[in-house]
Protein backbone atom coordinates (compact mmCIF):
# COMPACT_ATOMS: atom_id res chain seq x y z
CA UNK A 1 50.54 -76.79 70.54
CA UNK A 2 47.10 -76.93 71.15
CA UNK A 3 45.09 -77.30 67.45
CA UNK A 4 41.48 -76.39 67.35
CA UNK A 5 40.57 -77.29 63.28
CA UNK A 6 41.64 -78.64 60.11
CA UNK A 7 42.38 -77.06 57.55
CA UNK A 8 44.29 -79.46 54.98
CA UNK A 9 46.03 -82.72 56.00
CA UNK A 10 49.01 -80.48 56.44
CA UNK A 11 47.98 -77.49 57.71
CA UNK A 12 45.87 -76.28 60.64
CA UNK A 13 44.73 -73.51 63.23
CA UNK A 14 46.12 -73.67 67.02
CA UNK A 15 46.50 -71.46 69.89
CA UNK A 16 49.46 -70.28 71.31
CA UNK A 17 50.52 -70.47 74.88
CA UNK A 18 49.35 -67.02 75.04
CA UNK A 19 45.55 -68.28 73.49
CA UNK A 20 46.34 -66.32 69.97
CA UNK A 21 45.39 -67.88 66.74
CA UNK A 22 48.31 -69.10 64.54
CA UNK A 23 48.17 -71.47 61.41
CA UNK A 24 50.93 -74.08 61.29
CA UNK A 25 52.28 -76.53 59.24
CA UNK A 26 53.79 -79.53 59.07
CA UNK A 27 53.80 -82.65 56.97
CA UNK A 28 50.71 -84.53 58.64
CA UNK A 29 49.35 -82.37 61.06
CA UNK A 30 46.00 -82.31 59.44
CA UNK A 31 45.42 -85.59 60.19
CA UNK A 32 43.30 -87.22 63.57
CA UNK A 33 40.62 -85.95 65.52
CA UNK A 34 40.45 -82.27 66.35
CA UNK A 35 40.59 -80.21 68.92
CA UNK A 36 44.34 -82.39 69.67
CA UNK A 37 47.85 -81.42 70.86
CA UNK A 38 50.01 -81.20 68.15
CA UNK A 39 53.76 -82.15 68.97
CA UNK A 40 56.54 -78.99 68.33
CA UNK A 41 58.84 -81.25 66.56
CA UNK A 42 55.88 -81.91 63.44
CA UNK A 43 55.60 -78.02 63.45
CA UNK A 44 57.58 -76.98 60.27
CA UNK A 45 56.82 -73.48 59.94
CA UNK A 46 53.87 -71.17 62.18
CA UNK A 47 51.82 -67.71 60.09
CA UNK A 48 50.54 -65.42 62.68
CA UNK A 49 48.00 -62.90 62.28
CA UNK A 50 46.83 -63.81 58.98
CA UNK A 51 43.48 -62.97 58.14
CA UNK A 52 40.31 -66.02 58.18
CA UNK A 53 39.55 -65.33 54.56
CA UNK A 54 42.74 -67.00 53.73
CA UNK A 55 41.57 -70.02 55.13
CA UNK A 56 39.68 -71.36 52.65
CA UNK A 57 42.26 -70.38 49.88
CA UNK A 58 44.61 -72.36 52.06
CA UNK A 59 42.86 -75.16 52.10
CA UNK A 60 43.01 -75.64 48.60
CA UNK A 61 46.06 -75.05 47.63
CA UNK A 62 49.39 -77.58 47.68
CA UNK A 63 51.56 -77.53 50.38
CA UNK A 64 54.61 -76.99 47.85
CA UNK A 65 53.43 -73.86 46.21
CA UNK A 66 52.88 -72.64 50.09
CA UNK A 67 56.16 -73.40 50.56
CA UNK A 68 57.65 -72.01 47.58
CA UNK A 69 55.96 -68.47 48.42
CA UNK A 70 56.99 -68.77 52.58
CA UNK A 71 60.21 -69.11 51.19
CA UNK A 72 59.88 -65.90 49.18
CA UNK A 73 58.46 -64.10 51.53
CA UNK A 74 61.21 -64.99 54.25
CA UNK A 75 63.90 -63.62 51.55
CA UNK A 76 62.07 -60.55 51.19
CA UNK A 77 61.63 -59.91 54.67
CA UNK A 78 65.59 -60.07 55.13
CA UNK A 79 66.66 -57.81 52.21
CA UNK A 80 64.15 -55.53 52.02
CA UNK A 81 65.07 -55.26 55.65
CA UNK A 82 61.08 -55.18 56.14
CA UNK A 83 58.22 -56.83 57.90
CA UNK A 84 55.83 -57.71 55.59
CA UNK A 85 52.24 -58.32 55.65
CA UNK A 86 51.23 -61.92 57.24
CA UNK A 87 48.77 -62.56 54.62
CA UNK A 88 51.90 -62.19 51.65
CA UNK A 89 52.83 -65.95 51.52
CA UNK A 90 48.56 -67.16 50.83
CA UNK A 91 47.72 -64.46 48.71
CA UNK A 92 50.81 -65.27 46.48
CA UNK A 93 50.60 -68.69 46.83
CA UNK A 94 46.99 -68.14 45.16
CA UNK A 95 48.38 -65.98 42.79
CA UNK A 96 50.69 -68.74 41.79
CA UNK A 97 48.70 -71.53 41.47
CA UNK A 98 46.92 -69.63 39.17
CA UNK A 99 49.45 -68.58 36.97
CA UNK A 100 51.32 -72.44 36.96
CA UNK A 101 47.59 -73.76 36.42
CA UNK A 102 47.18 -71.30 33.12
CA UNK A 103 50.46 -72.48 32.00
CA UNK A 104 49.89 -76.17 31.98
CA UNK A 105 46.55 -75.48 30.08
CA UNK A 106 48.96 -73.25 27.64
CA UNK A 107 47.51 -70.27 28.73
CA UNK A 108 49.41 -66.75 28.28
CA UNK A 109 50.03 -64.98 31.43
CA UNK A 110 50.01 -61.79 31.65
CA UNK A 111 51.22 -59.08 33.79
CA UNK A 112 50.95 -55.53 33.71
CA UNK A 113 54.63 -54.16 32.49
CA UNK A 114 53.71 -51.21 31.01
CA UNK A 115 53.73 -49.94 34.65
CA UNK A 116 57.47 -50.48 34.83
CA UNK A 117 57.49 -52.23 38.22
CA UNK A 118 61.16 -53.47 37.28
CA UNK A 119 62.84 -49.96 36.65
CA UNK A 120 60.85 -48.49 39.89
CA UNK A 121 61.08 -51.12 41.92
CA UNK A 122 64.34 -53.13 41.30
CA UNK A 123 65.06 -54.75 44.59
CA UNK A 124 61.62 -56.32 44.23
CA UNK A 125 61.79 -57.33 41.10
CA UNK A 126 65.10 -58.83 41.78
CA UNK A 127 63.05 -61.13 44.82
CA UNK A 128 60.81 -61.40 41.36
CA UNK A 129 63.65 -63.24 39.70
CA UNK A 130 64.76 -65.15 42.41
CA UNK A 131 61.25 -66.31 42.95
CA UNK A 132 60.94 -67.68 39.76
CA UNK A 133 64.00 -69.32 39.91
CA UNK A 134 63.10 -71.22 43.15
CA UNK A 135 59.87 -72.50 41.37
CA UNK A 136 61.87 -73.78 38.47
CA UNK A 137 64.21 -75.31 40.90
CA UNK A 138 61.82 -76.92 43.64
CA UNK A 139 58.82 -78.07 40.54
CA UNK A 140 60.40 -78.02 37.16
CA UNK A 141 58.46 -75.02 35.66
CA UNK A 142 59.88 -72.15 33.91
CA UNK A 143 57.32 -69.28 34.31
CA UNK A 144 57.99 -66.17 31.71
CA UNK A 145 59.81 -63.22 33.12
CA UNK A 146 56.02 -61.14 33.34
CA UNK A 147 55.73 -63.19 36.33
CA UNK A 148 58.37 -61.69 38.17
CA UNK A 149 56.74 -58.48 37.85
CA UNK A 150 53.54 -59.92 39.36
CA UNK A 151 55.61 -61.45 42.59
CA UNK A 152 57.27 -57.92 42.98
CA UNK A 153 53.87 -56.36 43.17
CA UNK A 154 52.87 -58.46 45.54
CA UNK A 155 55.99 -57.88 47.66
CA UNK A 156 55.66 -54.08 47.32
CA UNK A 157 51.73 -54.29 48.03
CA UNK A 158 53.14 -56.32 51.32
CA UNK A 159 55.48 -53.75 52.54
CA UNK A 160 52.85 -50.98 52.80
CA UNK A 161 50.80 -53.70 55.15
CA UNK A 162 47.55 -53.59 52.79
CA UNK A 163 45.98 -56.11 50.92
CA UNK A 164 44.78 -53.46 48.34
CA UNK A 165 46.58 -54.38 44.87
CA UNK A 166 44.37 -51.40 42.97
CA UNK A 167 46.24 -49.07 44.65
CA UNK A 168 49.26 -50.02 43.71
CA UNK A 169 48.65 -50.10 40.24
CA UNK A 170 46.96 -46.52 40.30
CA UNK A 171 50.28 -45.31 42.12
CA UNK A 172 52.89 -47.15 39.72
CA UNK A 173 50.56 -45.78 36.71
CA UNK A 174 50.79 -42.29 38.08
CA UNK A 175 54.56 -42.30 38.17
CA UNK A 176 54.88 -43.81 34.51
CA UNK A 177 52.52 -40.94 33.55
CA UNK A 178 54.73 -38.26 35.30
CA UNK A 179 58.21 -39.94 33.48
CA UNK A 180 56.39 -39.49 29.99
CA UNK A 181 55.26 -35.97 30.34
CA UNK A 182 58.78 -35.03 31.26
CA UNK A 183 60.17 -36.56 28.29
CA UNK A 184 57.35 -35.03 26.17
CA UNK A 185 57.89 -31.48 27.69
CA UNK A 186 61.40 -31.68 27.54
CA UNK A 187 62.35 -33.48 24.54
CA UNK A 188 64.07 -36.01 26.37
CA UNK A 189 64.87 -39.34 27.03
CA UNK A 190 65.00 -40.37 30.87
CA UNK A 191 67.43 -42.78 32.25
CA UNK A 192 64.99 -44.60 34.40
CA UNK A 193 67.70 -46.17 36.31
CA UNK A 194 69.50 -43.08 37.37
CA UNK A 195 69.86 -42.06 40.92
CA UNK A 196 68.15 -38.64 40.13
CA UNK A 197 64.98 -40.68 38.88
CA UNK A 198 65.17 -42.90 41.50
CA UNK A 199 64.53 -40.12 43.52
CA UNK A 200 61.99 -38.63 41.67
CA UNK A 201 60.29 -41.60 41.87
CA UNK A 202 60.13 -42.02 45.81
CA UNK A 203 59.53 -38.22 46.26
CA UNK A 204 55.95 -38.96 43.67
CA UNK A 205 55.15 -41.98 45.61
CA UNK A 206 55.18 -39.67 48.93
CA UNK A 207 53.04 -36.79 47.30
CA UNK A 208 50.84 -39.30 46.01
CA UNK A 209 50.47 -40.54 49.79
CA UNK A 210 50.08 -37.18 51.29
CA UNK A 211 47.36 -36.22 48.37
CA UNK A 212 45.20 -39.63 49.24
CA UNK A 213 45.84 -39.14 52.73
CA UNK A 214 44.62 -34.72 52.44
CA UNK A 215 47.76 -33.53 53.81
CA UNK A 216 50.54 -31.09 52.01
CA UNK A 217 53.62 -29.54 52.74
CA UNK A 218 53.12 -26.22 54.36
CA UNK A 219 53.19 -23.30 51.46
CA UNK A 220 55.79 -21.30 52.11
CA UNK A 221 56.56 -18.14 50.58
CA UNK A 222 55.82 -18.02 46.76
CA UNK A 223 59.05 -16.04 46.16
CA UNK A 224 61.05 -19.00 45.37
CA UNK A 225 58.98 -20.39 42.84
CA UNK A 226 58.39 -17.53 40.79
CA UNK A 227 62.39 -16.85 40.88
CA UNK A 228 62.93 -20.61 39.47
CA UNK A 229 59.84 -20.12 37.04
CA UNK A 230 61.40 -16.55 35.64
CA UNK A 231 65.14 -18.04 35.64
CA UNK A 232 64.12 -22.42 34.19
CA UNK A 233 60.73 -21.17 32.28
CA UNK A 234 60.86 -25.29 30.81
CA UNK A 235 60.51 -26.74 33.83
CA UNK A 236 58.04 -24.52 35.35
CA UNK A 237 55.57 -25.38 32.25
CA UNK A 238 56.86 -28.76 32.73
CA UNK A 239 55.31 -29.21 36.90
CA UNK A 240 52.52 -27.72 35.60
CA UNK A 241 51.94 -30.15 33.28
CA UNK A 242 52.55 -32.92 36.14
CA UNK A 243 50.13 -30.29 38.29
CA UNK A 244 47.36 -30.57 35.65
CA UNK A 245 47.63 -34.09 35.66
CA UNK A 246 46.72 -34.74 39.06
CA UNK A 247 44.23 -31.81 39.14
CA UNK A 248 42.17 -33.44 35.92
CA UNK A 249 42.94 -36.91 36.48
CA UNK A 250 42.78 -37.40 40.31
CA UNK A 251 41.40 -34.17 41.66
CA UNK A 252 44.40 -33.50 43.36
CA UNK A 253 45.64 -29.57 44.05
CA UNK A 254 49.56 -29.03 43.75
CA UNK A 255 50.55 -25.74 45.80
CA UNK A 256 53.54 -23.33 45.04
CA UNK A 257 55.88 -25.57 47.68
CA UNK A 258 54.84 -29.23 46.07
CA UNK A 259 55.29 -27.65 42.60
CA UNK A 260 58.79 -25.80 43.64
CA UNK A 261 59.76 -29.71 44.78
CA UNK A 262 58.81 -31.26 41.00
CA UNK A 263 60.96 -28.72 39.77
CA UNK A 264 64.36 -29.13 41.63
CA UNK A 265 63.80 -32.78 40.84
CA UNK A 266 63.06 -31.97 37.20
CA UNK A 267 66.20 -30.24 37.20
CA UNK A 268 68.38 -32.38 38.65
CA UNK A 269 66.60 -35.28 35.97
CA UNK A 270 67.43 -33.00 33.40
CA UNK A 271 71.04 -31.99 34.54
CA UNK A 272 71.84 -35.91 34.48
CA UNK A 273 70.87 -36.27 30.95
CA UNK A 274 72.37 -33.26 29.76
């Protein structure tokens, strides 16, 4: 593989046989004079498409903390049954040095659970877990559980193929907001690990897409909605609630058919607890 620059003593930028970029590494292959063929057999492991700001980052970070979040990313990729975004192994490698550097300076680390990352996004924080597992296994450092929530969020920010973490955070806040005002309206306690909520949750994190994006679902008649409104009075008061929400908070309009959809799931949240 032909290598064209540096960019630690074990990493570095080639072209393909087909002339695209790709960063590989391999124990070594920084070293000598560049541009240079670099055998296959040094070639651990080969990141395409990931973008040139990372290249600096790379640079200064160890090869083993690289490793540690390749590996994570692999595992992710294979049961999330998902391609992820190239960049996911730098950008948590960063994230990670940072964190292991605050905790040998005994530094808190801190990590945003109040958005309940865990309960909305198990199977990521689950990869969390495992993640800091692998860390403890392959460098001898036991990170607190808040950091599990971190590596989830960067695996779910991954899956939608966007480096923007913000918008994550905004859309995992909106959903935590939703969950209380139910329990507020109805006097209830959710069981956030239902299937029903579960649901919810993945039908709010498509609205909240389709709002960002200006599209709805097409309003159908109104009939329906009034029926339910007349017939579950509670719930009706309770989407619009949820509808006021996005209205003051986000400038976002609910219409009759997005609101008739927050009730039936309402329901069915409220039937499960009941």
């Amino acid at each position: 593989m032909e290598a064209i620059s540096k960019i630690n003593n074990n990493f570095a930028l080639c072209l393909d046989n087909n002339g695209a970029e790709v960063i590989v590494y391999g124990r070594g292959v920084g070293f000598g004079k560049f541009p240079c063929e670099i055998p296959l057999d040094k070639i651990e492991k080969t990141f395409y498409d990931v973008h040139s700001k990372y290249l600096s980052i790379i640079a200064n970070l160890s090869s083993e903390i690289i490793e540690i979040s390749a590996t994570i990313a692999e595992q992710a990729e294979i049961e999330l049954e998902c391609e992820l975004n190239p960049n996911l192994p730098f950008s948590l490698a960063d994230h990670l040095s940072f964190s292991l550097d605050r905790m040998k300076k005994e530094m808190l680390v801190n990590a945003p659970i109040s958005f309940d990352i865990k309960y909305l996004y198990p199977r990521e924080f689950k990869l969390g877990i495992d993640g800091l597992h692998l860390i403890k296994e392959k460098i001898g450092l036991e990170l607190p559980e808040n950091e599990a929530i971190s590596i989830a969020m960067h695996l779910i920010n991954a899956e939608s193929k966007n480096d923007n973490m913000h918008d994550l955070m905004a859309k995992t806040e909106i959903i935590t907001t939703v969950h209380l005002i139910i329990e507020e309206q109805l006097s209830t306690k959710i069981d956030i690990n239902s299937y029903q909520f579960s649901r919810f949750a993945v039908h709010l994190s498509y609205l909240i897409q389709r709002f960002e994006s200006g599209q709805h679902i097409v309003d159908q008649d109104s009939s329906m909605l009034n029926n339910l409104a007349r017939s579950n009075h509670e719930n009706y008061v309770c989407a619009q609630k949820i509808a006021k929400y996005f209205q003051q908070q986000w400038q976002w309009t609910c219409n009759n058919e997005e609101k008739l959809y927050l009730m039936l799931h309402i329901y069915r949240i409220q039937e499960k607890n009941e």
